[in-house]
C-alpha atoms as a PDB file:
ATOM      1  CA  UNK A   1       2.946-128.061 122.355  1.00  0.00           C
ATOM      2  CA  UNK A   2       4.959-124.688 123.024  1.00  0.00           C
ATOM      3  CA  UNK A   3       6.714-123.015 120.217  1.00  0.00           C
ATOM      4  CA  UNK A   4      10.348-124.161 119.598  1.00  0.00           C
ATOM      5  CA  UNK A   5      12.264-120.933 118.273  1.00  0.00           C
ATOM      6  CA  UNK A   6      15.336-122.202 115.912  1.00  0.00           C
ATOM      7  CA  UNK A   7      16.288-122.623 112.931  1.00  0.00           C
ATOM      8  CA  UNK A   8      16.458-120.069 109.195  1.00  0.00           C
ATOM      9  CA  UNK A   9      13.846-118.008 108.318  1.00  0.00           C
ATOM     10  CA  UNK A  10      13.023-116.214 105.105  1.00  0.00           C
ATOM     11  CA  UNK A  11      11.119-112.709 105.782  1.00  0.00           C
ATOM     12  CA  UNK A  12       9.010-112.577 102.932  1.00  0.00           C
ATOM     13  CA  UNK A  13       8.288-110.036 100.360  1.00  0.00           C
ATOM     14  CA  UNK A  14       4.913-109.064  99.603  1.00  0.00           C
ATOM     15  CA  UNK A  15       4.169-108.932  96.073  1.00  0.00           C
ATOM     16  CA  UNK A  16       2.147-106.381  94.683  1.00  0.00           C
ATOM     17  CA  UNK A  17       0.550-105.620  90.994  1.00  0.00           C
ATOM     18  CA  UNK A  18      -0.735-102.365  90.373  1.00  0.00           C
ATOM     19  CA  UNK A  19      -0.060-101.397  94.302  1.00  0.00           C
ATOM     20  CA  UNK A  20      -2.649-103.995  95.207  1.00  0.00           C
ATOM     21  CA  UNK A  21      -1.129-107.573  97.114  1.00  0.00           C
ATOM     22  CA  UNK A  22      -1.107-109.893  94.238  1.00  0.00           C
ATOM     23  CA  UNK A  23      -2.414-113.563  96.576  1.00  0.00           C
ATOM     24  CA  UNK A  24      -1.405-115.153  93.291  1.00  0.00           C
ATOM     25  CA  UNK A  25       1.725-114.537  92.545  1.00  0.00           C
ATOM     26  CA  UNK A  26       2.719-115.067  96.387  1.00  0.00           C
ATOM     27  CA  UNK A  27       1.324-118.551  96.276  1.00  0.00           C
ATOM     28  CA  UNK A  28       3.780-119.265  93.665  1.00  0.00           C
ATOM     29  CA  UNK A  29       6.690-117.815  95.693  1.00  0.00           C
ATOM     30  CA  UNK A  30       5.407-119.919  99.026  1.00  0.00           C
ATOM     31  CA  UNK A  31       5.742-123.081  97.208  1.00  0.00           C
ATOM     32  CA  UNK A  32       9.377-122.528  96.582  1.00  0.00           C
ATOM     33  CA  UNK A  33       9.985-121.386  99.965  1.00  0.00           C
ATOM     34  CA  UNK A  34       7.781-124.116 101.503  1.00  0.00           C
ATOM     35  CA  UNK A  35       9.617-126.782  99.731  1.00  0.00           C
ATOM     36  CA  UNK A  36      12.849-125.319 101.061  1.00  0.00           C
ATOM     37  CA  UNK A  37      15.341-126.380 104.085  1.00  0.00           C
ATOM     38  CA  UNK A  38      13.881-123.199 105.611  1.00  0.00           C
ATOM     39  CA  UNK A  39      12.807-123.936 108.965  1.00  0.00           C
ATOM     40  CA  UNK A  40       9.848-121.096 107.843  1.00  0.00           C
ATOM     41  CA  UNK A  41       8.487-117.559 107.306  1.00  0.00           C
ATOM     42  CA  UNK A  42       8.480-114.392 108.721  1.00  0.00           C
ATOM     43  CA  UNK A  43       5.228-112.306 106.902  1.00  0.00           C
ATOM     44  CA  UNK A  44       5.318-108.592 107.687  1.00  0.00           C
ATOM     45  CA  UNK A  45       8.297-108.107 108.425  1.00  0.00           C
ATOM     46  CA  UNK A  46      10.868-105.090 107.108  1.00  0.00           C
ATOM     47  CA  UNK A  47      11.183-106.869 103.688  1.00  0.00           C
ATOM     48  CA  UNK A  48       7.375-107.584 104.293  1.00  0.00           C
ATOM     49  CA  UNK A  49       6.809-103.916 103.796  1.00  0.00           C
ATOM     50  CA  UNK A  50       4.435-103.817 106.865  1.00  0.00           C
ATOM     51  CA  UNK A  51       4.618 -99.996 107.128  1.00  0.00           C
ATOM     52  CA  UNK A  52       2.797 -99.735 103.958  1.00  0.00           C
ATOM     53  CA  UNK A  53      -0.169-101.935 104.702  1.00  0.00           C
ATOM     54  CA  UNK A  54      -3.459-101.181 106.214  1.00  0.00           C
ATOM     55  CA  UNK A  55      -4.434-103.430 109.221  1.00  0.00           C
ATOM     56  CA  UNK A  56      -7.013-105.228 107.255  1.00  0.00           C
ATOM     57  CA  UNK A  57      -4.564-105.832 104.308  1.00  0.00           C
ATOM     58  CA  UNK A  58      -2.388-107.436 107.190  1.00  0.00           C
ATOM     59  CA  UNK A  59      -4.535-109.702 109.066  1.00  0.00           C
ATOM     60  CA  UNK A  60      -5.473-111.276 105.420  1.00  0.00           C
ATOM     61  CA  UNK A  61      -1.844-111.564 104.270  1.00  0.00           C
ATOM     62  CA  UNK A  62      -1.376-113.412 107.579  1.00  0.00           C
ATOM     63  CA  UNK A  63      -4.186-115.592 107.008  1.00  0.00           C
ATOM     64  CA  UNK A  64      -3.412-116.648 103.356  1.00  0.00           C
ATOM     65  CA  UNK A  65       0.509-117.382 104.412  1.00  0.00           C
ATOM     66  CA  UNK A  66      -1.256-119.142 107.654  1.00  0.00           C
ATOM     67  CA  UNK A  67      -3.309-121.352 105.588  1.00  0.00           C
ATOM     68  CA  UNK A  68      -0.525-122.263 103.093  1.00  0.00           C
ATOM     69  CA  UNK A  69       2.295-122.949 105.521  1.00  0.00           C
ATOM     70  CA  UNK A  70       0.122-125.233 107.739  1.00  0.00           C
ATOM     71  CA  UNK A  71       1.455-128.818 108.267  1.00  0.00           C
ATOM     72  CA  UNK A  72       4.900-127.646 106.406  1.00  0.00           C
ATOM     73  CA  UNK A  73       6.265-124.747 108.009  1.00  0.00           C
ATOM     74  CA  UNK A  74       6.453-122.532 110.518  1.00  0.00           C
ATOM     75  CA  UNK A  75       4.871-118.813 110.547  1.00  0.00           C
ATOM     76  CA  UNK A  76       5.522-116.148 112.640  1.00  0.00           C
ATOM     77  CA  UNK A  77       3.870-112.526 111.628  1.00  0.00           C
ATOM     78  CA  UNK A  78       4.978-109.156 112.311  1.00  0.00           C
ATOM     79  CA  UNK A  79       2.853-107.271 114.384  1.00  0.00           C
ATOM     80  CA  UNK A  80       4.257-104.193 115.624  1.00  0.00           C
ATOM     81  CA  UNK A  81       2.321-100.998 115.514  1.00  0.00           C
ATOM     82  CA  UNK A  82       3.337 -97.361 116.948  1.00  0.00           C
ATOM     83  CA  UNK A  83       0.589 -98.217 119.549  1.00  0.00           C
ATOM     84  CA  UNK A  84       0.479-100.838 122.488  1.00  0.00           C
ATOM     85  CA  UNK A  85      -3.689-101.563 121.858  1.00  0.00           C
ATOM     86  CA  UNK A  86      -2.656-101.918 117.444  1.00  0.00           C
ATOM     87  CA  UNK A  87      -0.007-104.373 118.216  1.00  0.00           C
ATOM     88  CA  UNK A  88      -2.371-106.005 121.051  1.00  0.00           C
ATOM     89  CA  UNK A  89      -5.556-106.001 118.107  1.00  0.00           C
ATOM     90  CA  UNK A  90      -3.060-107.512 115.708  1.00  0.00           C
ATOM     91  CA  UNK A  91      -0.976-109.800 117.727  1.00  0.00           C
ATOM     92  CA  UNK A  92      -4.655-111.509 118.789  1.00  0.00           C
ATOM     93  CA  UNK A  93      -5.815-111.454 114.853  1.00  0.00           C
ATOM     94  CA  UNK A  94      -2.365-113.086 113.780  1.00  0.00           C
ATOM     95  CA  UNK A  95      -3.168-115.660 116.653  1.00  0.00           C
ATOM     96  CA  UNK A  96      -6.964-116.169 115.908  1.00  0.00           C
ATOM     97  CA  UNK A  97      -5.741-117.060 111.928  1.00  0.00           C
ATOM     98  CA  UNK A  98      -2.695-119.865 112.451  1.00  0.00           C
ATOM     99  CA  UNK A  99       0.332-117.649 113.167  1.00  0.00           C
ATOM    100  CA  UNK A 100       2.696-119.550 115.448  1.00  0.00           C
ATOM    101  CA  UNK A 101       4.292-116.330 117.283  1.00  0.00           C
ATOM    102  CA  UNK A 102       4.668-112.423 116.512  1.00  0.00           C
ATOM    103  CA  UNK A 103       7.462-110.582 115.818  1.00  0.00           C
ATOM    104  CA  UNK A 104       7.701-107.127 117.384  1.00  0.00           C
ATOM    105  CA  UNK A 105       9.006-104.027 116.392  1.00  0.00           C
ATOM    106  CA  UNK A 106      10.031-101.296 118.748  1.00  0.00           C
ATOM    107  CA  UNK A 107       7.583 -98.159 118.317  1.00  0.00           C
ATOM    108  CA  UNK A 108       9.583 -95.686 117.142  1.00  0.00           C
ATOM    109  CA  UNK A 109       7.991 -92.380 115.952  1.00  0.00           C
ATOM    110  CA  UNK A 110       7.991 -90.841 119.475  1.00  0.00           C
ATOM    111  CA  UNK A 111      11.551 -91.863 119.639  1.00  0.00           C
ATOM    112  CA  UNK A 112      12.465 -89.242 122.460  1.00  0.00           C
ATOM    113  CA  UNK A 113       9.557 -90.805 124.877  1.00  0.00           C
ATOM    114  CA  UNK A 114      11.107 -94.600 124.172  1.00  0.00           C
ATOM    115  CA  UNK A 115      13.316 -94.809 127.412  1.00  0.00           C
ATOM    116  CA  UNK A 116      13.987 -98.212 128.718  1.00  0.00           C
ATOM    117  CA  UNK A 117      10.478 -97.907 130.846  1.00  0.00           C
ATOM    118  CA  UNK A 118       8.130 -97.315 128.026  1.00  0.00           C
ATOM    119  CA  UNK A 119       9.859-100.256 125.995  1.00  0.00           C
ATOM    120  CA  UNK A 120       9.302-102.678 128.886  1.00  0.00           C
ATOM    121  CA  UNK A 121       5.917-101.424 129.834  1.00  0.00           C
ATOM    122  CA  UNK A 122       5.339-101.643 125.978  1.00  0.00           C
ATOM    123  CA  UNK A 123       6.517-105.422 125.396  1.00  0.00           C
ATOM    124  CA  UNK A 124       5.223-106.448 128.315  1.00  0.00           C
ATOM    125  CA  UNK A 125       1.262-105.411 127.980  1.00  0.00           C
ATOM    126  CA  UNK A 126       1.622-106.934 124.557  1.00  0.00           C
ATOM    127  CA  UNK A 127       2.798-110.109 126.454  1.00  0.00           C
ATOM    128  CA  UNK A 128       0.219-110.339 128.513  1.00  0.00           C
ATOM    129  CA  UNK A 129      -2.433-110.021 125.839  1.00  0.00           C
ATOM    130  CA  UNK A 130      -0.752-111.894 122.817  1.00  0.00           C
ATOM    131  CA  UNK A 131      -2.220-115.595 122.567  1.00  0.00           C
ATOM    132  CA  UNK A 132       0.770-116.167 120.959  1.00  0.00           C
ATOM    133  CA  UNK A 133       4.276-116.305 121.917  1.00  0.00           C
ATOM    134  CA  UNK A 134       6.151-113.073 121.435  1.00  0.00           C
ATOM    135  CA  UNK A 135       9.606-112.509 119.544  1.00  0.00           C
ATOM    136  CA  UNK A 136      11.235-109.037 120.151  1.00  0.00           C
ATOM    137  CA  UNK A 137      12.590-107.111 116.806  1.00  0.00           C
ATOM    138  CA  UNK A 138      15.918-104.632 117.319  1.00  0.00           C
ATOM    139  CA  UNK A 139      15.667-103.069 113.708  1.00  0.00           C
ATOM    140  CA  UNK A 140      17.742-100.065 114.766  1.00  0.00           C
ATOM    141  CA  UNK A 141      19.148 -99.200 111.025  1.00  0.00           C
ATOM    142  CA  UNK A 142      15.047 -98.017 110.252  1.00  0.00           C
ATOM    143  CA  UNK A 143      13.761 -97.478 113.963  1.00  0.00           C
ATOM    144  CA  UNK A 144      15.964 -95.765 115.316  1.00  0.00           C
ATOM    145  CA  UNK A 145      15.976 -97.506 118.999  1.00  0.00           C
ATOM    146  CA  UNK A 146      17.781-100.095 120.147  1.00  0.00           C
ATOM    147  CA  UNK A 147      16.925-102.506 122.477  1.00  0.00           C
ATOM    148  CA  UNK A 148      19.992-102.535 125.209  1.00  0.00           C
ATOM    149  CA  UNK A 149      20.774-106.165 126.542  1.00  0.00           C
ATOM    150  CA  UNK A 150      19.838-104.963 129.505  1.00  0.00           C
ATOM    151  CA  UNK A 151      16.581-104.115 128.568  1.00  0.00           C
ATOM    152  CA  UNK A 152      16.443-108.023 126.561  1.00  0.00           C
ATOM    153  CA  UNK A 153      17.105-109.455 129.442  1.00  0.00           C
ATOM    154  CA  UNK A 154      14.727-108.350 131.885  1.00  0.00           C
ATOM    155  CA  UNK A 155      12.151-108.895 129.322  1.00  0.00           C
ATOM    156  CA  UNK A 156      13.298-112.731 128.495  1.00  0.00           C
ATOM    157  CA  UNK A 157      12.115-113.597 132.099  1.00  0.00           C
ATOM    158  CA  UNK A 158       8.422-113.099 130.805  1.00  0.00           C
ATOM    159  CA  UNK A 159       7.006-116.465 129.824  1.00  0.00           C
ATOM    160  CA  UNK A 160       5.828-115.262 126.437  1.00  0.00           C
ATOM    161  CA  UNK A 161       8.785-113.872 125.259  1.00  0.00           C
ATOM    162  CA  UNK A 162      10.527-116.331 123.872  1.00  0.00           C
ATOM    163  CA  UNK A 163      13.273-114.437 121.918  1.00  0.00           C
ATOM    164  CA  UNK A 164      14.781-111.712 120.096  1.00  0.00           C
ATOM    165  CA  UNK A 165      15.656-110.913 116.148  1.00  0.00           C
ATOM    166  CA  UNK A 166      18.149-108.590 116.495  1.00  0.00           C
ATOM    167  CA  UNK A 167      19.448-106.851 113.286  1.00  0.00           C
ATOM    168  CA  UNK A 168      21.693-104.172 114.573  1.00  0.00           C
ATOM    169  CA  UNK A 169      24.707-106.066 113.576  1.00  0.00           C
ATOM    170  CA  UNK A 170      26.601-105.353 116.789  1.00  0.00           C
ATOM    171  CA  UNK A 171      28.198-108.552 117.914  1.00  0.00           C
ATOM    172  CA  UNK A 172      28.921-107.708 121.140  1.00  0.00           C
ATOM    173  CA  UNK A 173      25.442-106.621 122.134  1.00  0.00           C
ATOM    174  CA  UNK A 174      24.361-110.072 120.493  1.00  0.00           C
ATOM    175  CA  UNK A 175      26.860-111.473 123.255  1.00  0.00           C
ATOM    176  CA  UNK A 176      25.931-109.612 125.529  1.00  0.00           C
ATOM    177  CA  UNK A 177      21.935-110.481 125.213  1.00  0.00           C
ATOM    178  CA  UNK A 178      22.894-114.169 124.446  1.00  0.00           C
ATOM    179  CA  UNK A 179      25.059-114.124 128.029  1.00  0.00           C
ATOM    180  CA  UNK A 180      22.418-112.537 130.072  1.00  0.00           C
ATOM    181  CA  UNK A 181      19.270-114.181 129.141  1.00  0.00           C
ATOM    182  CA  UNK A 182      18.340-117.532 130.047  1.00  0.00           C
ATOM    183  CA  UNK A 183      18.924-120.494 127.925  1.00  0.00           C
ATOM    184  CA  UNK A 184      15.575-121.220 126.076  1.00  0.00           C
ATOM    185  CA  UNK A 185      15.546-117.681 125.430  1.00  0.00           C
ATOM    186  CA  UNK A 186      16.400-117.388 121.595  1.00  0.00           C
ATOM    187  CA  UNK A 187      18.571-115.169 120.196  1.00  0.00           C
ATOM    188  CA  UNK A 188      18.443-114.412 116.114  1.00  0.00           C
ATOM    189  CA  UNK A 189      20.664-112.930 113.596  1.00  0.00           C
ATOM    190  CA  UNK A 190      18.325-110.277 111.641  1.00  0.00           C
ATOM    191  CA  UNK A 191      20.765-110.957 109.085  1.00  0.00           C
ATOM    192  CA  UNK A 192      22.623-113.360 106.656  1.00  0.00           C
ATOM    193  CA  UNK A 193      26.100-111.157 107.207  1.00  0.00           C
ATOM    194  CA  UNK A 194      26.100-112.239 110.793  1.00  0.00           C
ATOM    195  CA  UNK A 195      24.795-115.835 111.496  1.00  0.00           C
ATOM    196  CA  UNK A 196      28.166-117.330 111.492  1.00  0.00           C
ATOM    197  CA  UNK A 197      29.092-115.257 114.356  1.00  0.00           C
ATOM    198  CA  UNK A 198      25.867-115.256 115.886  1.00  0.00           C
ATOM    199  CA  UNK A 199      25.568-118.923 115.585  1.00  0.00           C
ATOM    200  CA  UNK A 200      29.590-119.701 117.126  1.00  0.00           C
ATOM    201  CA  UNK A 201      27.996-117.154 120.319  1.00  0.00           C
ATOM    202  CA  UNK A 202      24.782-119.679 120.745  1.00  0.00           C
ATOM    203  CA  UNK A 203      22.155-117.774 118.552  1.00  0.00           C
ATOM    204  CA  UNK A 204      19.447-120.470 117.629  1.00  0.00           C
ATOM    205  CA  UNK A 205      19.037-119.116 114.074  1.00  0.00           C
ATOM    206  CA  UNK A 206      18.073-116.300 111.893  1.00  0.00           C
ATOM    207  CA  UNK A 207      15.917-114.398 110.115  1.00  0.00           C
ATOM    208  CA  UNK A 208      17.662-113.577 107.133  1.00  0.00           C
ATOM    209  CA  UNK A 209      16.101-111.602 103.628  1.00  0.00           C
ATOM    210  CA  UNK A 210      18.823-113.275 101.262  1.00  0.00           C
ATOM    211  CA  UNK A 211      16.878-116.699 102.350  1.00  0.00           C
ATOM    212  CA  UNK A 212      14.471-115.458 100.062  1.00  0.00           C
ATOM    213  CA  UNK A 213      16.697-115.423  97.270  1.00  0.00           C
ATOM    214  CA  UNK A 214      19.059-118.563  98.545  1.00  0.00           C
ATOM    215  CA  UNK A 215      17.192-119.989 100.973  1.00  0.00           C
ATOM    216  CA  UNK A 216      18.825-123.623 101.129  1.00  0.00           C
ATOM    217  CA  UNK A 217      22.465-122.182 101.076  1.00  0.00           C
ATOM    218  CA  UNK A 218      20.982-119.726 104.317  1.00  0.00           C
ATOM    219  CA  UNK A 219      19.765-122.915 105.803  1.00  0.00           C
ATOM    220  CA  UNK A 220      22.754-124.941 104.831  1.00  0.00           C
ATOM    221  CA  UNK A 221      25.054-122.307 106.981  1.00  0.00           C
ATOM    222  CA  UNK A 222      23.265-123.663 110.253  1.00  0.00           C
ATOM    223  CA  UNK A 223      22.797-126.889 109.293  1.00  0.00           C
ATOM    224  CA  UNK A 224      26.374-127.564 109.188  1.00  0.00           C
ATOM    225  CA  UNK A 225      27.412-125.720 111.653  1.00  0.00           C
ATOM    226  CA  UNK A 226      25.687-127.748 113.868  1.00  0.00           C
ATOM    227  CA  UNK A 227      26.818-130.724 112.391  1.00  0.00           C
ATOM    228  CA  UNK A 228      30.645-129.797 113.508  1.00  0.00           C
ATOM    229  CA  UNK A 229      31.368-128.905 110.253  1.00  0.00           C
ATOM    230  CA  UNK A 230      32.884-125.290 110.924  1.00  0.00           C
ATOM    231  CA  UNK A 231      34.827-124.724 108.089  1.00  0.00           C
ATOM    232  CA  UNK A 232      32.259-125.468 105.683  1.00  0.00           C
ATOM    233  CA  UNK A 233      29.832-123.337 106.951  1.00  0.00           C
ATOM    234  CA  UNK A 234      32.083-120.966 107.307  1.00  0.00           C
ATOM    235  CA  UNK A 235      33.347-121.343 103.981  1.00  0.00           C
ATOM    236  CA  UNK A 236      29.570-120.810 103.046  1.00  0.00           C
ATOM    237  CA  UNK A 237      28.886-117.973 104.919  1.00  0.00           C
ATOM    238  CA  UNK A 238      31.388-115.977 103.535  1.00  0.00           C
ATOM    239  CA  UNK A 239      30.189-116.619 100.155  1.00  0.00           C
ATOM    240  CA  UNK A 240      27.030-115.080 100.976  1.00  0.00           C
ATOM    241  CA  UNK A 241      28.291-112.015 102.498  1.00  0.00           C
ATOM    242  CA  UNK A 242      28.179-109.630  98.614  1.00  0.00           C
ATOM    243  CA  UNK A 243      24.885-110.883  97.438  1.00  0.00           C
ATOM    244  CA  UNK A 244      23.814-110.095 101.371  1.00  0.00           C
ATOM    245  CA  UNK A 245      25.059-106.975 101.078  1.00  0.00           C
ATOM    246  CA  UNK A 246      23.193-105.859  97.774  1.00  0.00           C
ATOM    247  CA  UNK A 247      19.738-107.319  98.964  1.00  0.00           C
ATOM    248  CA  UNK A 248      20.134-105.288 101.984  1.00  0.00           C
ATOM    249  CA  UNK A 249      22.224-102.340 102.694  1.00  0.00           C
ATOM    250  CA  UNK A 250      23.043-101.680  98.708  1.00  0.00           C
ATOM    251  CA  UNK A 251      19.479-102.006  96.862  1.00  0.00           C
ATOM    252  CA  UNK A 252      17.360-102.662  99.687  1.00  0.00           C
ATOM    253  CA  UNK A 253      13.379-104.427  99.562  1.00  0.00           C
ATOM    254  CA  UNK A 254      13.101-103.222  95.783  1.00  0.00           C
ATOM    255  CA  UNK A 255      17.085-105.220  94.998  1.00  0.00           C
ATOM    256  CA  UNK A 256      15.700-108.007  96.684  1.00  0.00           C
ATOM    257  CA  UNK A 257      12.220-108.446  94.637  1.00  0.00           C
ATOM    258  CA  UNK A 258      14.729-107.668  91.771  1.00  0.00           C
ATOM    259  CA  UNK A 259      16.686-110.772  92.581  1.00  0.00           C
ATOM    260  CA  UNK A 260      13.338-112.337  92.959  1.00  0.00           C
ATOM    261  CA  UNK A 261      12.401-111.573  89.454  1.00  0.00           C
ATOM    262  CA  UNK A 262      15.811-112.730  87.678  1.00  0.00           C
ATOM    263  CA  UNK A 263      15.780-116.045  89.706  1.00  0.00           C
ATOM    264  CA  UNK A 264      12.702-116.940  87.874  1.00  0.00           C
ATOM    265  CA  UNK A 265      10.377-115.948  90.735  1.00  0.00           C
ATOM    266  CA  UNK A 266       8.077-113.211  90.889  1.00  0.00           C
ATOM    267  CA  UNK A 267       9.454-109.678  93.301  1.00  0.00           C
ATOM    268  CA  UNK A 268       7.826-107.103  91.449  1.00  0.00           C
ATOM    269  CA  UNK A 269       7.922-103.403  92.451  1.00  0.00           C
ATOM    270  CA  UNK A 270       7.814-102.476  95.665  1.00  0.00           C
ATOM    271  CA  UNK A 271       4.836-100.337  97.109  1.00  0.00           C
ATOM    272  CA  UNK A 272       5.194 -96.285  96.657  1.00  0.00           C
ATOM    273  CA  UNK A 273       6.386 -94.175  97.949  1.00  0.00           C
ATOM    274  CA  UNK A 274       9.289 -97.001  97.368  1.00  0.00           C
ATOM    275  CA  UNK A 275      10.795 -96.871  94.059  1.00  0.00           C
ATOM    276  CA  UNK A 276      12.095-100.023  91.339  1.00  0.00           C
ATOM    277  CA  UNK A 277      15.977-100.145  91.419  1.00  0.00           C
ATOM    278  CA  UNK A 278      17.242 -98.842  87.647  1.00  0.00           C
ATOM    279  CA  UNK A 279      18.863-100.717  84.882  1.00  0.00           C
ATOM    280  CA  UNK A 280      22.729-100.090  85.836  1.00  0.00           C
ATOM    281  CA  UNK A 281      21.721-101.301  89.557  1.00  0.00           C
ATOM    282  CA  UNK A 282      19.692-104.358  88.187  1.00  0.00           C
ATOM    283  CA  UNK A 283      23.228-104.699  86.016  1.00  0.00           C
ATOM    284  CA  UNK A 284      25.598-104.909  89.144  1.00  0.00           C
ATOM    285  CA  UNK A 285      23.044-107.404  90.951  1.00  0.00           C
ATOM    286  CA  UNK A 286      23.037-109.727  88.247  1.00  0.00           C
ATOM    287  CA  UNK A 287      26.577-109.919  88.293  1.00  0.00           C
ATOM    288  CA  UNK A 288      26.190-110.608  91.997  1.00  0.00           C
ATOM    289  CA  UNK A 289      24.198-113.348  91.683  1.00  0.00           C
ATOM    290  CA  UNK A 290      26.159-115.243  89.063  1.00  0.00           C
ATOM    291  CA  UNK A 291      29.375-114.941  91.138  1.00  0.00           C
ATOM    292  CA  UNK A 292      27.739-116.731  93.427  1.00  0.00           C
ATOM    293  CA  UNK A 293      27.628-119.557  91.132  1.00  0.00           C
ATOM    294  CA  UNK A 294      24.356-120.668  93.217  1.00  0.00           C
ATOM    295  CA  UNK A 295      22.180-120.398  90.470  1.00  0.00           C
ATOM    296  CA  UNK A 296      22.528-121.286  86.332  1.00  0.00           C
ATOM    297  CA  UNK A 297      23.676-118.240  84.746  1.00  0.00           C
ATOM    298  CA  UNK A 298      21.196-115.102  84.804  1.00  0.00           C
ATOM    299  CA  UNK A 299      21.380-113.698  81.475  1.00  0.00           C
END
């Protein structure tokens, strides 16, 4: 049975004690997220810190989410590496241990060699090789590359990619990419700030990091949009759009494992060289979070 592409997902923070993954205290954040509307997981993605794990540390982390998530959820795993034979070794590995598709990331340290040929040439070996279906990642904001529509849409006619998470936040390439690829080819909002819009152009879903934090409310946004109910879900969405903003763009991975923490949850520190948010910032993002009024009171 091919994999269906739809649907909220929470990219997961990896949790880590003493800079080492702590597998405990992540099985204690998959069962909240596992027993969530959540449609599933992303593991290694941005929030995932993937940058800052070894390849062997990866292919594990896969296999423990893998193993968990089977039977309730879906997983895909981020795979991208600067090279085409890394993200071939770990796109097969993520296969081999349950992973239901890989998520992509453009290479990006050679950023003056990443015309529009070397992207396609790039996606398109790793197609070829993947076992398992293949979801492209626009993460311009940290890459610094952006996958044009044009370039989306010439790779959507391969049968293993199956879609795109595209966090650039530029609706009108999201338009644009939803209007020229074909229509089992799913589009994604990389975030929380733009799945309203996304969703009224014909994305199928999201991959959003406040679903870590509010992962039913993310999930409610689709769910009733699709059920007609535009207003409410718009309603919705725009009530998400500060606590969004400080688990991204404000406070970043280490705000969001610091929302983790005060939800009752464990987020931990982030690896170095990534540094703890301070006490005034964990001040303003507990404020946040209570004027959400999603959550009992954080004290």
């Amino acid at each position: 049975m091919s994999f269906e592409l739809k649907g909220v997902y929470a990219p997961i923070p990896t949790p880590f004690v003493d800079g080492k993954i702590a597998y405990d205290k992540l099985e204690g954040n998959l069962e909240y997220w596992l027993d969530s509307k959540l449609e599933g997981l992303v593991v290694l993605g941005s929030n995932g810190e993937f940058v800052l794990l070894s390849s062997e540390e990866k292919i594990q982390l896969i296999k423990f989410v893998c193993q968990k998530a089977t039977g309730r959820k879906s997983v895909i795993a981020g795979t991208g590496a600067e090279s085409t034979a890394e993200t071939i070794f770990l796109s097969q590995q993520a296969a081999t241990v349950g992973a239901d598709a890989v998520l992509v990331v453009t290479p990006n340290y050679y950023k003056g060699a990443m015309s529009d040929k070397a992207l396609i040439q790039f996606y398109l070996d790793v197609a070829e090789a993947s076992p398992a279906p293949v979801i492209l990642y626009n993460m311009p904001g940290n890459t610094g590359i952006n996958l044009s529509p044009n370039v989306v849409a010439e790779l959507a006619q391969h049968p293993n990619i199956i879609g795109i998470k595209d966090s650039g936040g530029n609706i009108v390439q999201i338009t644009e990419v939803i209007r020229n690829t074909p229509s089992d080819f799913s589009v994604f909002a990389g975030s929380a700030s733009f799945l309203y819009a996304s969703l009224a152009l014909g994305a199928k879903g999201g991959t959003l990091a406040l679903a870590n934090v509010f992962p039913n409310e993310c999930a409610e946004v689709q769910s009733l949009f699709e059920a007609g109910k535009w207003k409410e879900s718009k309603a919705l969405q725009l009530k998400l759009m500060e606590s969004n903003t400080a688990v991204t763009a404000r406070f970043g991975i280490a705000g969001l494992k610091a929302a983790m923490d005060m939800l009752g949850y464990f987020g931990g520190d982030p690896r170095l060289p990534l540094l703890p948010i301070g006490g005034v910032e964990k001040a303003d993002l507990k404020d946040i979070l209570n004027r959400t009024q999603f959550v009992a009171n954080i004290n």
